[in-house]
C-alpha atoms as a PDB file:
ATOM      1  CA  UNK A   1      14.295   8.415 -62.249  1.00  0.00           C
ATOM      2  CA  UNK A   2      15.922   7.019 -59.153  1.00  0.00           C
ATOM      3  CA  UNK A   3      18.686   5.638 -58.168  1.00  0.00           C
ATOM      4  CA  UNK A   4      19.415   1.974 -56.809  1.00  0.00           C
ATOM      5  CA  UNK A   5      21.555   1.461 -54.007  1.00  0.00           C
ATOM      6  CA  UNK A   6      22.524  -2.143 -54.868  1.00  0.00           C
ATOM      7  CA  UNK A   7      23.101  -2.038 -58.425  1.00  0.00           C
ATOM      8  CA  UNK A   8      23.609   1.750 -58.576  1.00  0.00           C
ATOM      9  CA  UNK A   9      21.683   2.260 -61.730  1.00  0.00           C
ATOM     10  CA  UNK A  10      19.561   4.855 -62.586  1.00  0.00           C
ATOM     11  CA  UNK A  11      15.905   3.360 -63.046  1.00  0.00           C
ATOM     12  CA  UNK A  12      12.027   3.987 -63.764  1.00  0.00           C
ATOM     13  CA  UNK A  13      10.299   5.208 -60.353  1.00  0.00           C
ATOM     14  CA  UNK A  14       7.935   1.816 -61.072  1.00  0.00           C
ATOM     15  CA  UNK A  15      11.016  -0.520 -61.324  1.00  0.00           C
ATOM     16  CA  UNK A  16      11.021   0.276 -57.534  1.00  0.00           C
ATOM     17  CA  UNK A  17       8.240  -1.336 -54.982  1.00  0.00           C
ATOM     18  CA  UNK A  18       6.419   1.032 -52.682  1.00  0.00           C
ATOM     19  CA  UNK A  19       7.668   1.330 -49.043  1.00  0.00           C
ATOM     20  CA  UNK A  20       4.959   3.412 -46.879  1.00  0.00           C
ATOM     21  CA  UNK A  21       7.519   4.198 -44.078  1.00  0.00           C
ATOM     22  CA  UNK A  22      10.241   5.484 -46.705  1.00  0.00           C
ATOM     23  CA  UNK A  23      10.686   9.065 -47.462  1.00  0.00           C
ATOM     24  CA  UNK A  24       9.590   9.066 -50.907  1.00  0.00           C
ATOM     25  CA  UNK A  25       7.548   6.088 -50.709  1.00  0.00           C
ATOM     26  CA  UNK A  26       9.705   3.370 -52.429  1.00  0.00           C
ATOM     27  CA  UNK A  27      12.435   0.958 -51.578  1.00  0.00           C
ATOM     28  CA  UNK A  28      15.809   1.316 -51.645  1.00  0.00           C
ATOM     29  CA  UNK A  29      16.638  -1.445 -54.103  1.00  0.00           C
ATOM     30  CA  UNK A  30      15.095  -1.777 -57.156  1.00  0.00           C
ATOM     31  CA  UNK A  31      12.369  -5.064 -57.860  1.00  0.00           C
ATOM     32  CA  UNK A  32      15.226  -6.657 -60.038  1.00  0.00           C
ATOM     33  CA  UNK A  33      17.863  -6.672 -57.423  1.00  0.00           C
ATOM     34  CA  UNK A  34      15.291  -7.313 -54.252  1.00  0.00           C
ATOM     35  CA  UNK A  35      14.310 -10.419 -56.712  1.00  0.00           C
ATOM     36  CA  UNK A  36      17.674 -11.436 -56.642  1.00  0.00           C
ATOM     37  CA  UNK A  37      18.467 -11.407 -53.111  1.00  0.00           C
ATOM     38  CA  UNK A  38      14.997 -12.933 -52.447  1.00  0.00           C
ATOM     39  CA  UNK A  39      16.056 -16.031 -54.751  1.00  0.00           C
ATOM     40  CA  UNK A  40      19.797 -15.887 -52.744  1.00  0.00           C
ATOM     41  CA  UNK A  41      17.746 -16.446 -49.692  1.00  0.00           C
ATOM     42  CA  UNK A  42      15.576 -19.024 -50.733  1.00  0.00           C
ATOM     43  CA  UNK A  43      18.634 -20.902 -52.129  1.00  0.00           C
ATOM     44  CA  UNK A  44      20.132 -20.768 -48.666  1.00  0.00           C
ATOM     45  CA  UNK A  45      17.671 -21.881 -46.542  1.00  0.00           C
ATOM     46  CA  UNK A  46      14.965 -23.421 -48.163  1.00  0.00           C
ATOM     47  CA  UNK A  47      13.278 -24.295 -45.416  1.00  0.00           C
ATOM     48  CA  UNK A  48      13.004 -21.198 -43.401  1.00  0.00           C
ATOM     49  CA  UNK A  49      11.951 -19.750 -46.829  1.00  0.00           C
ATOM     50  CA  UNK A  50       9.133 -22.306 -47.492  1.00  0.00           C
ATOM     51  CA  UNK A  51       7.767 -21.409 -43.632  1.00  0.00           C
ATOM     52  CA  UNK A  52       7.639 -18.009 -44.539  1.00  0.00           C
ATOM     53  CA  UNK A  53       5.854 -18.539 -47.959  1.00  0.00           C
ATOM     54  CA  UNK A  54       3.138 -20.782 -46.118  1.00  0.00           C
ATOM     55  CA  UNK A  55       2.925 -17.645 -43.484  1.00  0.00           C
ATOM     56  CA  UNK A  56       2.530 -15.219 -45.964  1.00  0.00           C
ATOM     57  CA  UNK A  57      -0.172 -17.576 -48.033  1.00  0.00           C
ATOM     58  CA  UNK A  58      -2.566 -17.822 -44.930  1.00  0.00           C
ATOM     59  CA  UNK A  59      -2.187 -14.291 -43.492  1.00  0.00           C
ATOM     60  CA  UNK A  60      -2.621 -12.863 -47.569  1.00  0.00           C
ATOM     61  CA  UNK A  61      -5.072 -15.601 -48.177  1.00  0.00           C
ATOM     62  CA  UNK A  62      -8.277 -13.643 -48.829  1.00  0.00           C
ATOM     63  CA  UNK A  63      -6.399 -11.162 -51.355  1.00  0.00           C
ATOM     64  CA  UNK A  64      -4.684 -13.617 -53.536  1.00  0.00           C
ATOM     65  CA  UNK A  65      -8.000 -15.980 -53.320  1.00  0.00           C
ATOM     66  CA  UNK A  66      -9.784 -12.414 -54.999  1.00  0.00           C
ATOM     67  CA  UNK A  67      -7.193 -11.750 -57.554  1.00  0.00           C
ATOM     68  CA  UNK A  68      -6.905 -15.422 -58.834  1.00  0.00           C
ATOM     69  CA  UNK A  69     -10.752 -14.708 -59.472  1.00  0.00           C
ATOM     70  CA  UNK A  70     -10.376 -11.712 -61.019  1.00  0.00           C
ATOM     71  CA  UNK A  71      -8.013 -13.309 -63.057  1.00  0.00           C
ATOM     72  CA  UNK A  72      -9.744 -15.752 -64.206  1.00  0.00           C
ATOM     73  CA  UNK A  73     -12.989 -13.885 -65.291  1.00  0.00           C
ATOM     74  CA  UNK A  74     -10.971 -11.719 -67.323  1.00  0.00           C
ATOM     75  CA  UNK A  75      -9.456 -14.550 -68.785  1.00  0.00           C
ATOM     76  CA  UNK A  76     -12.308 -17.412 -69.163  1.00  0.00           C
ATOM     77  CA  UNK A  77     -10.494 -19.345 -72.264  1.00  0.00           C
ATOM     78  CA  UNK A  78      -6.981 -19.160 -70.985  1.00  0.00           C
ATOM     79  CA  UNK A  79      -8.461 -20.620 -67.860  1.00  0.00           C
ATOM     80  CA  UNK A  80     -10.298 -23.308 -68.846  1.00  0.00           C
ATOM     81  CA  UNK A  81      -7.166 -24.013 -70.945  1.00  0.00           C
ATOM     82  CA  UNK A  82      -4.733 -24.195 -67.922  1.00  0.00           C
ATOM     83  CA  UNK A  83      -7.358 -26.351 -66.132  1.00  0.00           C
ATOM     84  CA  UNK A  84      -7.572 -28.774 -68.927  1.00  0.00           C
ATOM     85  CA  UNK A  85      -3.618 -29.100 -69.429  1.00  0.00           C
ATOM     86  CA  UNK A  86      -3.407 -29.495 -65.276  1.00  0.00           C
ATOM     87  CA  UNK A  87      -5.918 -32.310 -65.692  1.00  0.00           C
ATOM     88  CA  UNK A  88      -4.032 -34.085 -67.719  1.00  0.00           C
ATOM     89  CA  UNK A  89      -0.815 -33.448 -66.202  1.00  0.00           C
ATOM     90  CA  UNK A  90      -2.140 -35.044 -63.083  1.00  0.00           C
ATOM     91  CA  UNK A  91      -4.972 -36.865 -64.184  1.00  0.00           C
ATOM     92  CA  UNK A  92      -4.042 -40.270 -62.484  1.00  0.00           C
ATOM     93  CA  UNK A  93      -3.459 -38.630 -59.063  1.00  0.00           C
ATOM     94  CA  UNK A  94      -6.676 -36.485 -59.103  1.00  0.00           C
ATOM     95  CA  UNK A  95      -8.627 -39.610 -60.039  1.00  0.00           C
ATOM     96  CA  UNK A  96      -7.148 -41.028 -57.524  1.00  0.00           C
ATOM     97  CA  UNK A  97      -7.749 -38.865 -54.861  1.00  0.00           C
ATOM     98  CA  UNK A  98     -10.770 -38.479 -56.191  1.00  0.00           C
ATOM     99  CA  UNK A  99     -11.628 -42.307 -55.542  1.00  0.00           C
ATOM    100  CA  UNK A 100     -10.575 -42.259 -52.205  1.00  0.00           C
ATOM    101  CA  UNK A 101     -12.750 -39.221 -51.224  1.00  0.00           C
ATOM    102  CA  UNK A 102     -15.859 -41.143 -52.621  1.00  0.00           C
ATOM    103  CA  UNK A 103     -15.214 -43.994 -50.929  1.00  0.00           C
ATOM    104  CA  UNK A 104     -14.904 -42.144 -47.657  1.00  0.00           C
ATOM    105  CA  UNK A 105     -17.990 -40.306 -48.343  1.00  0.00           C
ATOM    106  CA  UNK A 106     -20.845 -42.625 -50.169  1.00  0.00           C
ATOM    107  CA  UNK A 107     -23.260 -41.771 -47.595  1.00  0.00           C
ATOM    108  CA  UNK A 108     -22.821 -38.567 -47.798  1.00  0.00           C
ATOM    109  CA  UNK A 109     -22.703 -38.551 -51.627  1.00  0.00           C
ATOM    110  CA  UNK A 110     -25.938 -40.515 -51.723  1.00  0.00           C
ATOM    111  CA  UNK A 111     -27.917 -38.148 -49.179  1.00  0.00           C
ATOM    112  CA  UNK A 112     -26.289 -34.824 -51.038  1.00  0.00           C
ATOM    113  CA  UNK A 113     -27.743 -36.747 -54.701  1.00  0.00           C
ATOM    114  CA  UNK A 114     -30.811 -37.625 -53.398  1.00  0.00           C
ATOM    115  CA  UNK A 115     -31.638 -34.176 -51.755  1.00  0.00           C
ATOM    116  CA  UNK A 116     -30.549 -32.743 -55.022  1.00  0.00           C
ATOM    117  CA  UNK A 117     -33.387 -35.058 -56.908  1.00  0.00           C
ATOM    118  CA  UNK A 118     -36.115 -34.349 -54.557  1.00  0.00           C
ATOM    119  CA  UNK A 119     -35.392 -30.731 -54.684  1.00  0.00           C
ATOM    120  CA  UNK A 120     -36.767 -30.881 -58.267  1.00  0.00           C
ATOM    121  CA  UNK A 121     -38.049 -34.346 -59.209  1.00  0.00           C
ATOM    122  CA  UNK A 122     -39.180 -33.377 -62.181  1.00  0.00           C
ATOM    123  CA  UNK A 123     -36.274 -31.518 -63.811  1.00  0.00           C
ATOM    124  CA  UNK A 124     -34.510 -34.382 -62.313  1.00  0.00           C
ATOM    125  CA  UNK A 125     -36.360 -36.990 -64.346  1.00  0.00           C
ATOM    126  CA  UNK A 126     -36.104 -34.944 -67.240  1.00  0.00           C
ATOM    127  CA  UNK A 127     -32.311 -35.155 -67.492  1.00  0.00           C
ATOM    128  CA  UNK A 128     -32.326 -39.220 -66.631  1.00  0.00           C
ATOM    129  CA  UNK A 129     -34.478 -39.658 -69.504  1.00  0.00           C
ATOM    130  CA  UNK A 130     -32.814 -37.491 -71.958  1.00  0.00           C
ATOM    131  CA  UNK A 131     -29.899 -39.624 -70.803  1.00  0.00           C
ATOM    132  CA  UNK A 132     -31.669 -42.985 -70.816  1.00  0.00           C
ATOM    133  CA  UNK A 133     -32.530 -41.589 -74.481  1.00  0.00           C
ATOM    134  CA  UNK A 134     -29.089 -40.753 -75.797  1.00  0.00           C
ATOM    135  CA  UNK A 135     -28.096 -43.700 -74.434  1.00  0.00           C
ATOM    136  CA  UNK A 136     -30.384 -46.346 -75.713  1.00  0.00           C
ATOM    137  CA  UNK A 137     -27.638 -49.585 -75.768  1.00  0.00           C
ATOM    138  CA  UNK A 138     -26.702 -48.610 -71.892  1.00  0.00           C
ATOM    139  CA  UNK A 139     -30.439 -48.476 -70.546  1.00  0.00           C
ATOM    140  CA  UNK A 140     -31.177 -51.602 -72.542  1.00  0.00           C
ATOM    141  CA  UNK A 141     -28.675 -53.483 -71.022  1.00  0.00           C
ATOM    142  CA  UNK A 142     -29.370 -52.055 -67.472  1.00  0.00           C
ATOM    143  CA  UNK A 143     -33.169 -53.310 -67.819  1.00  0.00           C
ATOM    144  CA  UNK A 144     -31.883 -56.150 -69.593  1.00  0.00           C
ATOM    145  CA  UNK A 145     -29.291 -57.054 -66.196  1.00  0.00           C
ATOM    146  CA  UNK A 146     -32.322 -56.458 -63.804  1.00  0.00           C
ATOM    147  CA  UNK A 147     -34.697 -59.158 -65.741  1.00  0.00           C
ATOM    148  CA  UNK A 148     -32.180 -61.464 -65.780  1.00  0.00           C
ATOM    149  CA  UNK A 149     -31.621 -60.871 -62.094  1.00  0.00           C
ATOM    150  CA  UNK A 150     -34.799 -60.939 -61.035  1.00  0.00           C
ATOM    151  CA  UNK A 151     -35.316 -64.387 -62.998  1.00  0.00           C
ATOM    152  CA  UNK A 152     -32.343 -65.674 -60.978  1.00  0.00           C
ATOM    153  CA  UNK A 153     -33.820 -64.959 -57.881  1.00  0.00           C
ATOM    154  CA  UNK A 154     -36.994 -66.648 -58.712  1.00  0.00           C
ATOM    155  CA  UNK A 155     -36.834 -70.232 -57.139  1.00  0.00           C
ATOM    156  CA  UNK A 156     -39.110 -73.073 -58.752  1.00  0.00           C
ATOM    157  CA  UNK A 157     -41.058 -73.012 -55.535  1.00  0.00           C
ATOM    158  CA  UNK A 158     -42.113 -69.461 -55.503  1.00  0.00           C
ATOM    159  CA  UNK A 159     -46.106 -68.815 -55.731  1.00  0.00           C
ATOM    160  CA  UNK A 160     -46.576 -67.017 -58.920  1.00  0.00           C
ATOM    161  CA  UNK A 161     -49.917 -65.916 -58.594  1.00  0.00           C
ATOM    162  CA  UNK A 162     -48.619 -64.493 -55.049  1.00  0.00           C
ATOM    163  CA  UNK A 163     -45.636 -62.478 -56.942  1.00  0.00           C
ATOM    164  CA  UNK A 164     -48.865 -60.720 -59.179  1.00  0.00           C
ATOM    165  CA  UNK A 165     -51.155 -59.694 -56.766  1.00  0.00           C
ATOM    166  CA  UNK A 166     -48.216 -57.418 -55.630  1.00  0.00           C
ATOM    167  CA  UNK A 167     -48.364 -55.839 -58.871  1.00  0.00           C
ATOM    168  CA  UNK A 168     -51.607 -55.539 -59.391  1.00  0.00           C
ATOM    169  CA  UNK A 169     -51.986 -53.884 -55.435  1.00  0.00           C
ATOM    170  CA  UNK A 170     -49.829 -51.345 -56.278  1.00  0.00           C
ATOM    171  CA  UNK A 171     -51.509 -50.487 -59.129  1.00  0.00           C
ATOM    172  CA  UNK A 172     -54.847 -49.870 -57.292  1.00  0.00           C
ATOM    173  CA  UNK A 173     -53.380 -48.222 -55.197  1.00  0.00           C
ATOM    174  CA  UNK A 174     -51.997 -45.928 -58.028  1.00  0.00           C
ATOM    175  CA  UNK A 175     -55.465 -45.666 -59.249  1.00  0.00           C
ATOM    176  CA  UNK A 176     -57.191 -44.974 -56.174  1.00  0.00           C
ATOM    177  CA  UNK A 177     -54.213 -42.128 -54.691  1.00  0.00           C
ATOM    178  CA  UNK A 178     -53.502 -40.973 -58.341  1.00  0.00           C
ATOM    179  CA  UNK A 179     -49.763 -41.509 -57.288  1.00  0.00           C
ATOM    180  CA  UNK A 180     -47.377 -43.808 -58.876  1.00  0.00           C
ATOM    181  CA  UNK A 181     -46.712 -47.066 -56.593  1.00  0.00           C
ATOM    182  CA  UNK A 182     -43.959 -49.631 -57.255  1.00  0.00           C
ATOM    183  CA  UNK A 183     -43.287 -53.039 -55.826  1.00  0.00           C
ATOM    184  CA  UNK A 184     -40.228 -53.255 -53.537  1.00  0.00           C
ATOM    185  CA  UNK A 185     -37.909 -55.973 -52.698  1.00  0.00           C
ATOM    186  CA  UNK A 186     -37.737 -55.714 -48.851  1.00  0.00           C
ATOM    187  CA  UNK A 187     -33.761 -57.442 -49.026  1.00  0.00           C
ATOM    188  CA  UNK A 188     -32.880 -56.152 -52.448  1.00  0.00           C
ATOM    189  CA  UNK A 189     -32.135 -58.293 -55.178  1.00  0.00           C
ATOM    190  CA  UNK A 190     -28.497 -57.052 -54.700  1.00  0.00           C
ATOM    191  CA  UNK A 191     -27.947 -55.927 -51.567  1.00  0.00           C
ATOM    192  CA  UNK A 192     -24.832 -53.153 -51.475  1.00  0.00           C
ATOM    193  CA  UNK A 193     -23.211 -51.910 -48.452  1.00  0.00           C
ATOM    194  CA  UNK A 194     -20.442 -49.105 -49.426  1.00  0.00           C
ATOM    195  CA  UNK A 195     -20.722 -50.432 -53.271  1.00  0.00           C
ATOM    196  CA  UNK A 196     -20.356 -53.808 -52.475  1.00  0.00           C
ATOM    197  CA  UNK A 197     -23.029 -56.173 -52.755  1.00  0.00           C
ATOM    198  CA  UNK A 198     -23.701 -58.163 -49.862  1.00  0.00           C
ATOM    199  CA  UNK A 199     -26.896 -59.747 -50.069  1.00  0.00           C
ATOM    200  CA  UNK A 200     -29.418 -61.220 -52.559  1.00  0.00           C
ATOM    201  CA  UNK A 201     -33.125 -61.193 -51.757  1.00  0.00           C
ATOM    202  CA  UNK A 202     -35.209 -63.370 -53.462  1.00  0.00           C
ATOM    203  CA  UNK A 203     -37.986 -62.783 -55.863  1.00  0.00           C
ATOM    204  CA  UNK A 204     -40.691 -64.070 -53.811  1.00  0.00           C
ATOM    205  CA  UNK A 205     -43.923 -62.767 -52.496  1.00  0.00           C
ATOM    206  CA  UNK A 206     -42.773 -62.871 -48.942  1.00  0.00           C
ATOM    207  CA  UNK A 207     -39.726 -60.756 -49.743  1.00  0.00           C
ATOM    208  CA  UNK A 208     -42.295 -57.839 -51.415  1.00  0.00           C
ATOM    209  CA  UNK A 209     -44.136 -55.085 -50.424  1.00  0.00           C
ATOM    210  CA  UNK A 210     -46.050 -51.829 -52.165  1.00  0.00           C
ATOM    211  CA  UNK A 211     -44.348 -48.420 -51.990  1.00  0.00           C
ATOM    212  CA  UNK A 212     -44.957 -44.902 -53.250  1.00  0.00           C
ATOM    213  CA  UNK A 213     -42.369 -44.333 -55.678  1.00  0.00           C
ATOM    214  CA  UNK A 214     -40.545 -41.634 -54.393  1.00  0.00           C
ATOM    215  CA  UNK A 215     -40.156 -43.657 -51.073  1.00  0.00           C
ATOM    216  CA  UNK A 216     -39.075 -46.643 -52.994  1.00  0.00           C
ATOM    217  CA  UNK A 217     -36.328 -44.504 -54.907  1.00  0.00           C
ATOM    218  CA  UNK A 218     -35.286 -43.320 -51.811  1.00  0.00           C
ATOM    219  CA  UNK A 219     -34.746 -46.315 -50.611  1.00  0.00           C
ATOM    220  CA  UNK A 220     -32.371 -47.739 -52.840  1.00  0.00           C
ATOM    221  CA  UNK A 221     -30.521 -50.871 -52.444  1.00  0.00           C
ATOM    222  CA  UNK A 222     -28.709 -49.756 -49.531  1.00  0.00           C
ATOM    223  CA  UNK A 223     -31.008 -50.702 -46.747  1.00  0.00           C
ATOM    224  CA  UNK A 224     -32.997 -53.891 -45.601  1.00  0.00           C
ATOM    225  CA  UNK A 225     -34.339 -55.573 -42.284  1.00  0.00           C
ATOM    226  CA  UNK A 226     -30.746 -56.603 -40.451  1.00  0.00           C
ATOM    227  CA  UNK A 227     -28.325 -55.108 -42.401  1.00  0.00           C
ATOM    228  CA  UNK A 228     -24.961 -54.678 -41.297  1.00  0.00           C
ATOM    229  CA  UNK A 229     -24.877 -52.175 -38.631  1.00  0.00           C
ATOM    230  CA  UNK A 230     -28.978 -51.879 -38.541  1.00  0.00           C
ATOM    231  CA  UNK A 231     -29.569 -51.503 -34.535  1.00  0.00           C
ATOM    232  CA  UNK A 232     -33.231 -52.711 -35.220  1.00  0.00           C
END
């Protein structure tokens, strides 16, 4: 037992915080009473007091970083429980910050995705399928959207038998490399610069060319001959 010098009750030696420079080892006042004066402080000068908190967070940084972890592998469900209530606390704000993040960072975004799919193609095509799969109605419409697009950018005067022999290039090409080959709209059909689409090329055989696929789904829609800030 020991005594405190503020409230001058006799308390538990772990009611007491350690002090290496004391004596005995602990602090004069007990953790009730140092709480107390803490909050009294705080109250008085909150200012000074939030200075010292973001001092304390930066210099202790490392340690609290560990035991949040610690934390939360010892307790996985409570965790993921806390996260989900935050989310939805501040769902509108994180989606929001979220947004503008994105926005500030497509091109990043799109080399960090695209490093990430040619990393492991294959796994990579595996989950877009099993997507496309579970999501029948979406990829239907998507292929439905491009035909239609592509039909719209097909003016009366374009050479038909010009717009197949592109097709049927690629796939000797295919044949003869034993590597898939797609045909390419050199301006794409929709044109996007930061998500917004800028430009529509026109299904015509001038505006085509044969690619390997992985170099044509690299490509995207996000780059064609004078585009805005091309320096070529």
């Amino acid at each position: 037992m020991m005594c405190c010098r503020r409230c001058e009750l006799d308390k538990s030696r772990d009611l007491f915080t350690r002090r290496a420079a004391a004596r005995d080892g602990l602090q004069t006042y007990c953790k009730a009473c140092y709480a107390e004066l803490a909050d009294a402080r705080r109250k008085a000068d909150p200012v000074h007091a939030a200075d010292i908190a973001r001092k304390s967070l930066v210099k202790q940084r490392d340690v609290i970083n560990e035991r949040k972890r610690a934390r939360r592998k010892a307790n996985p469900e409570a965790t993921k429980a806390q996260r989900r209530a935050d989310y939805i606390k501040r769902r509108e704000a994180e989606l929001s910050v979220a947004r503008i993040w994105k926005d500030a960072n497509r091109e990043h975004m799109r080399k960090q995705q695209a490093a990430k799919y040619w990393a492991n193609p294959e796994a990579a095509r595996a989950k877009q399928n099993a997507y496309l799969r579970a999501n029948a109605d979406k990829a239907r419409a998507w292929r439905m959207g491009r035909i239609a697009r592509q039909a719209a950018a097909t003016p009366a005067w374009a050479d038909l038998a010009d717009i197949r022999a592109y097709y049927t290039l690629a796939k000797i090409y295919e044949n003869a490399l034993n590597e898939p080959f797609e045909v390419d709209h050199i301006v794409p059909l929709r044109g996007a610069v930061r998500r917004q689409h800028i430009v529509s090329g026109l299904h015509v055989g001038h505006n085509l060319q044969v690619l390997p696929k992985a170099a044509n789904r690299q490509k995207l829609n996000t780059h064609w001959p004078d585009m805005p800030g091309s320096i070529i």
